[in-house]
Structure formats: C-alpha cells, structure tokens
N, C-alpha and C. Protein backbone atom coordinates (compact mmCIF):
# COMPACT_ATOMS: atom_id res chain seq x y z
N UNK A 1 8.98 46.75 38.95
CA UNK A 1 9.83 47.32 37.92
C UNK A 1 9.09 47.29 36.58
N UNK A 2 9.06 48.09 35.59
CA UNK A 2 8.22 48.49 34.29
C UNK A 2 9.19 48.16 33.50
N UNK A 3 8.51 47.64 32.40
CA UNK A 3 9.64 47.00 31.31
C UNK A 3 10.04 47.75 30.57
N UNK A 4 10.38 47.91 29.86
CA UNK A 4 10.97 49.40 28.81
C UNK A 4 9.56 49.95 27.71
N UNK A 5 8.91 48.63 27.22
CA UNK A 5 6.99 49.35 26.95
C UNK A 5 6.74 50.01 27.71
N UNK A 6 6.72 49.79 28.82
CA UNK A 6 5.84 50.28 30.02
C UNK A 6 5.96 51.39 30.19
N UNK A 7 7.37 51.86 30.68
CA UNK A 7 8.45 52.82 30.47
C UNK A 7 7.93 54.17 29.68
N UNK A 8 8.16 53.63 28.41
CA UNK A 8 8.01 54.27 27.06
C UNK A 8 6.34 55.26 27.11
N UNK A 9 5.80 54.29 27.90
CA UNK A 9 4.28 54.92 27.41
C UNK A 9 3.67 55.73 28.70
N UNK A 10 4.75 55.48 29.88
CA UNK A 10 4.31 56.67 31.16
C UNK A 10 3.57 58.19 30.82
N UNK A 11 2.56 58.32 30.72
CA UNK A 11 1.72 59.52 30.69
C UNK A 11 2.75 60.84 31.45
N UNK A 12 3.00 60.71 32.30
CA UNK A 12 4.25 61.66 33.01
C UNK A 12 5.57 62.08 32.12
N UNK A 13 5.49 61.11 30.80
CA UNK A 13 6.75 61.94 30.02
C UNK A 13 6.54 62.69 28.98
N UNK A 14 8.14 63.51 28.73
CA UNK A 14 7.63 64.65 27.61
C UNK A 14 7.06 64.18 26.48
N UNK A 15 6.27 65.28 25.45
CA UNK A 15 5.32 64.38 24.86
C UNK A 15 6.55 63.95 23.64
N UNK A 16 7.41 64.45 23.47
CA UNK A 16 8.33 63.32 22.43
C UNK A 16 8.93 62.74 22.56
N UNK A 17 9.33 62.52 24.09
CA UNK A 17 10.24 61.37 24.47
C UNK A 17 9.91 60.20 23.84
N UNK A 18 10.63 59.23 23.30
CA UNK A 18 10.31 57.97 22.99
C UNK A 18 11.71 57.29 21.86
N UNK A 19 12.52 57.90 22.07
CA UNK A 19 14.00 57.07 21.33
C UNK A 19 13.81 57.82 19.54
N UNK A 20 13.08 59.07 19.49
CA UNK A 20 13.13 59.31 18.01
C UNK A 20 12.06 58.19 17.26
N UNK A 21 11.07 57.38 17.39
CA UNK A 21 10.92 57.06 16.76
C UNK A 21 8.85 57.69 17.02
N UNK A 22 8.60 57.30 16.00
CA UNK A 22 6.81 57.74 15.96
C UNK A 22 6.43 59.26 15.37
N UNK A 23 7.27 59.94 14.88
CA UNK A 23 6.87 60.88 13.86
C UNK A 23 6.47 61.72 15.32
N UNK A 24 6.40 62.06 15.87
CA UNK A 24 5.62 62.92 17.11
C UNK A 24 4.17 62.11 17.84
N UNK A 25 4.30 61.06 17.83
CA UNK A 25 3.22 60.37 18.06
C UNK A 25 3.52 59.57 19.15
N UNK A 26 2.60 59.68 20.25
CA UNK A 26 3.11 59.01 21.75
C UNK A 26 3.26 57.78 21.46
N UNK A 27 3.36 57.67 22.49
CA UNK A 27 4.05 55.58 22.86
C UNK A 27 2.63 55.59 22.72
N UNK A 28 1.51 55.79 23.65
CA UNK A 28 -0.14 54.74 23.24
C UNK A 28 -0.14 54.38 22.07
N UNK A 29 -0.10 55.93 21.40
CA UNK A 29 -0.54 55.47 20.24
C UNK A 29 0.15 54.84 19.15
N UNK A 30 1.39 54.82 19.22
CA UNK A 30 1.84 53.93 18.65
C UNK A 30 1.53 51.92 18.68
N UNK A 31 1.69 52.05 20.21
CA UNK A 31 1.39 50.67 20.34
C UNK A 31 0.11 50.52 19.71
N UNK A 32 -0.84 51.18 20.01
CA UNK A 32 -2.21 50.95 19.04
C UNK A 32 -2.40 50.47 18.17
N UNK A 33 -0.87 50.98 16.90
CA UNK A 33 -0.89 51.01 15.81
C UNK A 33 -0.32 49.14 15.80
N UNK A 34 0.47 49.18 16.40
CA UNK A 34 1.23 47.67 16.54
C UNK A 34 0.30 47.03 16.63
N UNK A 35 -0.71 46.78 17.58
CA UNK A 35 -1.84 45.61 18.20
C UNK A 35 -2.64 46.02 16.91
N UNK A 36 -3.04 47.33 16.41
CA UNK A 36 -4.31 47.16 14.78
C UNK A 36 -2.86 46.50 14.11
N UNK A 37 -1.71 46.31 13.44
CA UNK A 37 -1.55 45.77 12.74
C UNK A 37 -1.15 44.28 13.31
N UNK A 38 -0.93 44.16 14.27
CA UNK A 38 -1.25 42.45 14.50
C UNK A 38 -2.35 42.06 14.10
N UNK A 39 -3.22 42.57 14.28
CA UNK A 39 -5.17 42.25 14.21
C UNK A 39 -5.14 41.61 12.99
N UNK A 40 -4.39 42.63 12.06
CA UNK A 40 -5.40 42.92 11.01
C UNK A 40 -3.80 41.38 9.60
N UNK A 41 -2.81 41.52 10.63
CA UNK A 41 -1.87 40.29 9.98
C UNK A 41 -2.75 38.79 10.47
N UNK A 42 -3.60 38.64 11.43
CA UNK A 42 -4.19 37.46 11.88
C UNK A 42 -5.60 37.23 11.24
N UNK A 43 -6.27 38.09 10.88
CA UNK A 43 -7.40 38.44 9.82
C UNK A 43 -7.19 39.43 8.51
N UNK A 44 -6.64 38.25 7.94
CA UNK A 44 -5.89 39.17 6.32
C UNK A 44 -7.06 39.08 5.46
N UNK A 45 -7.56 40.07 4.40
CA UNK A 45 -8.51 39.83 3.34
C UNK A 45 -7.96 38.44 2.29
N UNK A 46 -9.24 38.11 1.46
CA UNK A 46 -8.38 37.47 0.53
C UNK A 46 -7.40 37.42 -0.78
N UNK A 47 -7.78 39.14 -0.81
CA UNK A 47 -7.04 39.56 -1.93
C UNK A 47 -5.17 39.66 -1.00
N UNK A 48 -5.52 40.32 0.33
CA UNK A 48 -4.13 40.22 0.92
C UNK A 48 -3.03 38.56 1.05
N UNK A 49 -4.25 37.90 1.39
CA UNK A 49 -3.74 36.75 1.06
C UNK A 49 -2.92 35.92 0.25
N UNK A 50 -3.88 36.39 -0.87
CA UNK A 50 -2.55 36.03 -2.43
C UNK A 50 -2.17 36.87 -2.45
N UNK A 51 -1.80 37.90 -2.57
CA UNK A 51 -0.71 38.69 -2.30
C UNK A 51 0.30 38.40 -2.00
N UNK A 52 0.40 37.82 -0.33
CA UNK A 52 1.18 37.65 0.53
C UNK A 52 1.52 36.10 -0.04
N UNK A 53 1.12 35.25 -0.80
CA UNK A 53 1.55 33.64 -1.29
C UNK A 53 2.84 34.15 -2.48
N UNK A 54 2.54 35.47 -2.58
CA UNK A 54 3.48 35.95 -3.74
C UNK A 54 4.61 36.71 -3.47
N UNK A 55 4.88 37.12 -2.42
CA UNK A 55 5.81 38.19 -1.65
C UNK A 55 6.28 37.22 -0.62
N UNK A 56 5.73 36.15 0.21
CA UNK A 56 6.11 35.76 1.13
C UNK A 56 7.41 34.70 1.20
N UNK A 57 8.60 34.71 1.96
CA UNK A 57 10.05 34.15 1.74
C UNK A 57 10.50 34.39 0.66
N UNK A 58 10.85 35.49 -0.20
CA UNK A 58 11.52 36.45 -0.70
C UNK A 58 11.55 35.51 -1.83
N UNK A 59 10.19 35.16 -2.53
CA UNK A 59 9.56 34.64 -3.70
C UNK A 59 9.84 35.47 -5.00
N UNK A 60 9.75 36.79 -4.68
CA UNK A 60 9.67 38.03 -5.68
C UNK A 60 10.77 38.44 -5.42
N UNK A 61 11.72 38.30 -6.98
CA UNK A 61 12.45 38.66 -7.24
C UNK A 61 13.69 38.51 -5.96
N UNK A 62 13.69 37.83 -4.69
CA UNK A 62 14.57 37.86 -3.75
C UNK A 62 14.49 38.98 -2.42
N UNK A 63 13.45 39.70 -2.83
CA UNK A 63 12.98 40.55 -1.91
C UNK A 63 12.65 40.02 -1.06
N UNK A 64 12.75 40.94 0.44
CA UNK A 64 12.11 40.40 1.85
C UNK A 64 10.82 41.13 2.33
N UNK A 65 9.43 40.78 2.24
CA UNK A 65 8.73 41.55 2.21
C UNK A 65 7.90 41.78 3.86
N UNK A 66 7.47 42.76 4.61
CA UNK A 66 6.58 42.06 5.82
C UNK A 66 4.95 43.21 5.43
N UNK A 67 4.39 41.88 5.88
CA UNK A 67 2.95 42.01 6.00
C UNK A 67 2.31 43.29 7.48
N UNK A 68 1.53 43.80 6.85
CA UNK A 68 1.23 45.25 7.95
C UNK A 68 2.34 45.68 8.37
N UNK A 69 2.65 46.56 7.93
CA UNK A 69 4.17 47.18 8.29
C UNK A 69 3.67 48.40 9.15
N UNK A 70 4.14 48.80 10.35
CA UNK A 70 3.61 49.93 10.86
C UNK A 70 4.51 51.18 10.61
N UNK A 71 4.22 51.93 9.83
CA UNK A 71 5.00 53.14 9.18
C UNK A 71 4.40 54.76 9.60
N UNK A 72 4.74 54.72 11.36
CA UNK A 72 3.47 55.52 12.08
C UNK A 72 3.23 57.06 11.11
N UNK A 73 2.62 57.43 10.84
CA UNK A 73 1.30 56.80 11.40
C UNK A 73 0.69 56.13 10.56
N UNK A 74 0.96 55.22 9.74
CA UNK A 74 0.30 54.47 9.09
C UNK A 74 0.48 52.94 9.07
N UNK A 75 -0.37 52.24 9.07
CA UNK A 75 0.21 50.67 8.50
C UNK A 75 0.06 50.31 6.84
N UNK A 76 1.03 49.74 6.77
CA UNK A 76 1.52 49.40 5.18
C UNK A 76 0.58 48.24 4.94
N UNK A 77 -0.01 48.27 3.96
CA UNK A 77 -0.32 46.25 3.85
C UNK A 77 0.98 45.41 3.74
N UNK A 78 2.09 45.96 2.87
CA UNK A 78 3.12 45.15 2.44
C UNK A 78 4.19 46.20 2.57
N UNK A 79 5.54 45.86 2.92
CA UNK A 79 6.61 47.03 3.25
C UNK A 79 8.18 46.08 2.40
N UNK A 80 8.37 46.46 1.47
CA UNK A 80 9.62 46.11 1.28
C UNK A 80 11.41 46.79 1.90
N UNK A 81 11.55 46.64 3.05
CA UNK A 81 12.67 47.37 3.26
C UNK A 81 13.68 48.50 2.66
N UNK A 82 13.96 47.22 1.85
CA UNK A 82 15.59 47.35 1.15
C UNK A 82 15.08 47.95 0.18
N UNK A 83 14.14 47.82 -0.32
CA UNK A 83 13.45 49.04 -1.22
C UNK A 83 12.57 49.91 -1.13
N UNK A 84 12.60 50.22 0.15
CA UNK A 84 11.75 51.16 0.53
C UNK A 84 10.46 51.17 -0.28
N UNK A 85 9.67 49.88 -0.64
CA UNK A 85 8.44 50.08 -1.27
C UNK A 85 7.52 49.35 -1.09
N UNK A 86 5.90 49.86 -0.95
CA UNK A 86 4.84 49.61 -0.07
C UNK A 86 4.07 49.18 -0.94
N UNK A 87 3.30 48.31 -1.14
CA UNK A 87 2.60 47.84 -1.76
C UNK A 87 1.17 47.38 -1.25
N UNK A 88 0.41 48.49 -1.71
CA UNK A 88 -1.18 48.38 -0.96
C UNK A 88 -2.18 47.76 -1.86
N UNK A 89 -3.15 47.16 -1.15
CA UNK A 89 -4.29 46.51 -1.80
C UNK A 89 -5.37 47.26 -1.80
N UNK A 90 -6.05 47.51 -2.62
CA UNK A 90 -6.87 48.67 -2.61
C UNK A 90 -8.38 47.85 -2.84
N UNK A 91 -9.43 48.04 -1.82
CA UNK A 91 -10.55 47.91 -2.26
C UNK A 91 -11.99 48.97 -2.92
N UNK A 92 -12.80 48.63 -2.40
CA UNK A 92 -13.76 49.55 -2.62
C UNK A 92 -14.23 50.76 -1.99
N UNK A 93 -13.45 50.57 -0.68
CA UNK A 93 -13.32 51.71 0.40
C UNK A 93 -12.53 52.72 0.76
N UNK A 94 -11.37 52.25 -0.04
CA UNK A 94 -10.66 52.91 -0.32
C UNK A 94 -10.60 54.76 -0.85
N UNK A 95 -10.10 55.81 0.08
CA UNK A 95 -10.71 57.28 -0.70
C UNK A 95 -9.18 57.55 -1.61
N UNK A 96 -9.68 58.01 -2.47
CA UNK A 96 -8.17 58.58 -3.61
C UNK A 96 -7.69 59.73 -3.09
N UNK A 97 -8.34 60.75 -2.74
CA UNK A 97 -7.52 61.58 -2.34
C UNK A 97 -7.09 61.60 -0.65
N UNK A 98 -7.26 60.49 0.09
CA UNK A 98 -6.77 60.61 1.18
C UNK A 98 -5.76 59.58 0.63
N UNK A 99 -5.14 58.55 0.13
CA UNK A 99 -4.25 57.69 -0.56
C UNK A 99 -3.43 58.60 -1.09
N UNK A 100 -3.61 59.16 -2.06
CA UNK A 100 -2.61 60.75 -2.58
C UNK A 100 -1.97 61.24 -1.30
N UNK A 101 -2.76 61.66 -0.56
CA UNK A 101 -1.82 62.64 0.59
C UNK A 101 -1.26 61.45 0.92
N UNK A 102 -1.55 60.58 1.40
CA UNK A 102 -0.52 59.45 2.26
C UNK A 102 0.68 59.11 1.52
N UNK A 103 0.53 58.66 0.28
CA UNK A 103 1.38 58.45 -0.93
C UNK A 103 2.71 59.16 -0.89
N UNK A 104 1.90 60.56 -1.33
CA UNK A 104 3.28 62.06 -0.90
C UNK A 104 4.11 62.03 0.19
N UNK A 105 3.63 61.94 1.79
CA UNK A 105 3.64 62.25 3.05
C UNK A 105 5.24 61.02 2.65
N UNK A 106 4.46 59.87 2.50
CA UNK A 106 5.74 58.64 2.42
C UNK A 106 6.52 58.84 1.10
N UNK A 107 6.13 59.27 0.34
CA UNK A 107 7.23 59.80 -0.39
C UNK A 107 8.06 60.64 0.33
N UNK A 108 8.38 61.47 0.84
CA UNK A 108 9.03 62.55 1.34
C UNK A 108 9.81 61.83 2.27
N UNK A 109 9.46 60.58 2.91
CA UNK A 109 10.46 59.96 3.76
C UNK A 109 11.34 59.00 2.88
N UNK A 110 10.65 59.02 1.81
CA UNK A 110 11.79 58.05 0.89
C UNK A 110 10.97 56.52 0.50
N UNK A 111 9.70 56.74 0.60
CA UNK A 111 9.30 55.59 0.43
C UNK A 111 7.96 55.49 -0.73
N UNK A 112 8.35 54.68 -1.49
CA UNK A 112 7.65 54.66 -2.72
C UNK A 112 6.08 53.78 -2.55
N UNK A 113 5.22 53.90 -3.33
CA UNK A 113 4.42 53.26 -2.84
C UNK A 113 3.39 52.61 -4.50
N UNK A 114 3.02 51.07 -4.72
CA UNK A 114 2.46 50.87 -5.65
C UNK A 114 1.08 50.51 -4.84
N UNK A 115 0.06 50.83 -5.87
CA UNK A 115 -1.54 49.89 -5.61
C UNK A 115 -1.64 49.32 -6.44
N UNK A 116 -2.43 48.06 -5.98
CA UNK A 116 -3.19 47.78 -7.08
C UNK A 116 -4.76 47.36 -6.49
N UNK A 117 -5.64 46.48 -7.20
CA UNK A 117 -6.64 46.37 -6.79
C UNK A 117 -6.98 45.58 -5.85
N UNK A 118 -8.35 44.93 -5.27
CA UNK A 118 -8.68 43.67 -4.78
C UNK A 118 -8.99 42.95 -6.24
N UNK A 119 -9.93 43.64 -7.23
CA UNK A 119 -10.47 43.14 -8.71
C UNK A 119 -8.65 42.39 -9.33
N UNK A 120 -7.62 43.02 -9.59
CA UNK A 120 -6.40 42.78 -10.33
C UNK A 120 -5.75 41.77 -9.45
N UNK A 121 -5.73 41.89 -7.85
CA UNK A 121 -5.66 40.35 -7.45
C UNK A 121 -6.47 39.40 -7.72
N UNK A 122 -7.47 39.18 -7.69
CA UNK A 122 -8.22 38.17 -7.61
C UNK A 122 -8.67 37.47 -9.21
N UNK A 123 -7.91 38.51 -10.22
CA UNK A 123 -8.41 37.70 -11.86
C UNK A 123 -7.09 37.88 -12.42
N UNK A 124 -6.26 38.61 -12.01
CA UNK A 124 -4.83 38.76 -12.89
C UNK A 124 -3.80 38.88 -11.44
N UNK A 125 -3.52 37.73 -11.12
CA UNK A 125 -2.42 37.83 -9.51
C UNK A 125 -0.80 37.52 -10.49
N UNK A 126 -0.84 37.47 -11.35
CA UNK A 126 0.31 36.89 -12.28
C UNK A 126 0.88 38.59 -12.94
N UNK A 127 -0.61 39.63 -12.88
CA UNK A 127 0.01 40.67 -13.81
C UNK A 127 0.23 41.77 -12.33
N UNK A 128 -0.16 41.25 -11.09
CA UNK A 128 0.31 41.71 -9.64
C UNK A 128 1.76 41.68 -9.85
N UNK A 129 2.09 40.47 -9.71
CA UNK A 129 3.49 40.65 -9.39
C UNK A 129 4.51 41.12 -10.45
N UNK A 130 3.86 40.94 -11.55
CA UNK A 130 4.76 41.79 -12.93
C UNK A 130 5.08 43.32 -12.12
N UNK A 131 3.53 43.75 -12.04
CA UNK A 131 4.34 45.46 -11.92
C UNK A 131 4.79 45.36 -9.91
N UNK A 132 4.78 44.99 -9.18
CA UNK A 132 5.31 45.30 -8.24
C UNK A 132 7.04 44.57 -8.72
N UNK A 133 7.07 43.50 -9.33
CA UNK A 133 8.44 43.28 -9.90
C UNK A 133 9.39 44.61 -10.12
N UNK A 134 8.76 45.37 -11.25
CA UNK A 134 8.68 46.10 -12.32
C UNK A 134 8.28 47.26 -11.41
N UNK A 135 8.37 47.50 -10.11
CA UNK A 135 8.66 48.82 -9.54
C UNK A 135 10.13 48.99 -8.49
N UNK A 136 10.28 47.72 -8.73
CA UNK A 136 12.05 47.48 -7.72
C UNK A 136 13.14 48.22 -8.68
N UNK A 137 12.54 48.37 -10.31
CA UNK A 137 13.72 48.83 -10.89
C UNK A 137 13.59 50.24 -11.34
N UNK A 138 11.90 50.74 -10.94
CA UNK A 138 11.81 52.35 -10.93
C UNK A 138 12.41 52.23 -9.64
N UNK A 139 12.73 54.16 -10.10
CA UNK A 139 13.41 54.94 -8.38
C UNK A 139 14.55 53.93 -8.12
N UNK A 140 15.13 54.94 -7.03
CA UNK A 140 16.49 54.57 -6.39
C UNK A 140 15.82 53.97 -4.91
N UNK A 141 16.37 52.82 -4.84
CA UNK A 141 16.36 52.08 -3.25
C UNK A 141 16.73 53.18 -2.12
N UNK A 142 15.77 53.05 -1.15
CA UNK A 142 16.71 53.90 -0.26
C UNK A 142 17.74 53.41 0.37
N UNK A 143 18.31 52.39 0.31
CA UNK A 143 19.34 52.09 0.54
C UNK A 143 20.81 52.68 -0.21
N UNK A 144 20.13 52.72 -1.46
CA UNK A 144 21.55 53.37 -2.51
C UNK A 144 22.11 54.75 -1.93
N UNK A 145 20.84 55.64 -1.48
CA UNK A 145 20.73 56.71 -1.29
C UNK A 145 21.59 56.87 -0.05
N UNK A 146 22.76 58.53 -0.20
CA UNK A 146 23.47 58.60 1.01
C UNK A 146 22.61 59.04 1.85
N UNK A 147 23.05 58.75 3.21
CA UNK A 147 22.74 58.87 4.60
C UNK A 147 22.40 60.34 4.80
N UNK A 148 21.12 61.19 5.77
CA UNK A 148 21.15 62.20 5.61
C UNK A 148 22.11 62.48 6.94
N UNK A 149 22.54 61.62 7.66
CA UNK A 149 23.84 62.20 8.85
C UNK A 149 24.46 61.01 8.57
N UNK A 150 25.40 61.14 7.72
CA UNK A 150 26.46 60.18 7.65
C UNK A 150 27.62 60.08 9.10
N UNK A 151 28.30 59.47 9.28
CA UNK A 151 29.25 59.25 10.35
C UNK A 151 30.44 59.33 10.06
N UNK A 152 31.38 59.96 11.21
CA UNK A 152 32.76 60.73 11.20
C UNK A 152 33.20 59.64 10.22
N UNK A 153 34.03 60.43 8.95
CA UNK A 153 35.07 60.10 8.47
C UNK A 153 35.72 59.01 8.98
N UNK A 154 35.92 57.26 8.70
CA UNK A 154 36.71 56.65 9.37
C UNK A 154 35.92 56.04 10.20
N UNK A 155 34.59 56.46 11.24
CA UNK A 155 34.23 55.85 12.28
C UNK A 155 33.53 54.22 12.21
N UNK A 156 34.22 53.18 12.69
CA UNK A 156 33.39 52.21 13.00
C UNK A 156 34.49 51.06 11.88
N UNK A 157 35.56 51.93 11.31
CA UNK A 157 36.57 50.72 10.48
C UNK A 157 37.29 50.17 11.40
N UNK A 158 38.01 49.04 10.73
CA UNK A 158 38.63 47.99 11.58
C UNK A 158 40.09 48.99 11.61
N UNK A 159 41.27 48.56 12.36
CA UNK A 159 42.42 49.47 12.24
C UNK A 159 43.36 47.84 11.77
C-alpha cells in the first residue's frame, strides 16, 4: 500500500493532480523543493543564522516566523504567515533582476517581500530587525484581506 506521498507523486497521474497545491508543478518536484529546503534549514549561512536568533519564537514583534519556507516554486529564507512577508538574505550571488521578477510573481499572490544584506546582518543586525519590524505595518496582512471565494452566507456558524 503507498502512502499518500507516494500516491501524490505516481508518474501515471494527470499532470495537475495533486490537491491544488504547487502552482502547476508535479509532486517530484515539489518534494525536491521540500528536501532543498530541509538541506539548506540544517546548513544555514551565518548571516541566516542571526537572522533567525532574531525572528525565532515570535521574538519580533510577536510574529511567528519559519525558516526556508517552500513557496513553490520558490523557497523563502524567512516566511511570516500572518503577514504574508518574506524576508530574504541577500548575498553576493544574488541577481537583481531575477529577485525583481520573483518579488512581483509573489506579490501577485499577496505576499510582500523585504531584503536585506549578508554586509547589514553581520555589522548592523539591530537596524535588521528595525525595518523588517517596520514592514509588518506597511501593506495590508493578507489575512485582513477578504477571501477571494468566501463561503455561503452563514456556513460553518454555530445554530
């Protein structure tokens, strides 16, 4: 018997089957994306590091933050839920205009996104968390935001 992974990633199914989730992107490759962002949560840089001493058990401001967030097709360094906002560490390898398109792409799903440096972690980690602070109160949460299929009138109240 195949477990519901297993299931999910049968080469024999249609290519979007998969519960709505993965943007059009098969089960492999999704899981792919899961195991690179395990990898890469078990070998964190050191700028991700402090980072994460600063975001981690909802230190900032009460926020709940998780480390490699897989947002197919992308992984997040940092994913704030409830505020739909991503917070990437940017090094030297980093390309600007492939960051721009990604930026947009997750904008359009509702999700905001700050950088900052590896250089601004590692000499100013105090003026890090100022502006990722200080981006919870730009933009609307997607949470505030109504539902784009809200549910029947009434459905799911107590009687």
């Amino acid at each position: 018997m195949l477990a519901p992974q297993d299931t999910d990633r049968r080469l024999n199914s249609p290519p979007l089957q998969g519960r709505g989730r993965g943007w059009g992107l098969s089960a492999n490759v999704i899981a792919q994306l899961y195991e690179r962002a395990a990898e890469m949560r078990r070998n964190p840089t050191e700028p991700e590091k402090r980072v994460w001493r600063i975001l981690s058990n909802s230190q900032l401001a009460g926020r709940k933050f998780r480390r490699q967030a897989v947002l197919p097709p992308f992984i997040a360094d940092f994913f704030c839920p409830s505020e739909a906002l991503i917070v990437e560490v940017d090094g030297d390898t980093h390309d600007d205009a492939k960051d721009r398109q990604r930026d947009v792409l997750l904008l359009t799903r509702g999700h905001r996104t700050v950088r900052v440096t590896n250089l601004d972690v590692m000499t100013n980690i105090e003026g890090v968390a100022h502006v990722i602070a200080a981006a919870f109160t730009e933009g609307t949460a997607l949470a505030a935001s109504p539902h784009p299929n809200p549910s029947p009138e009434g459905e799911g109240l107590e009687r």
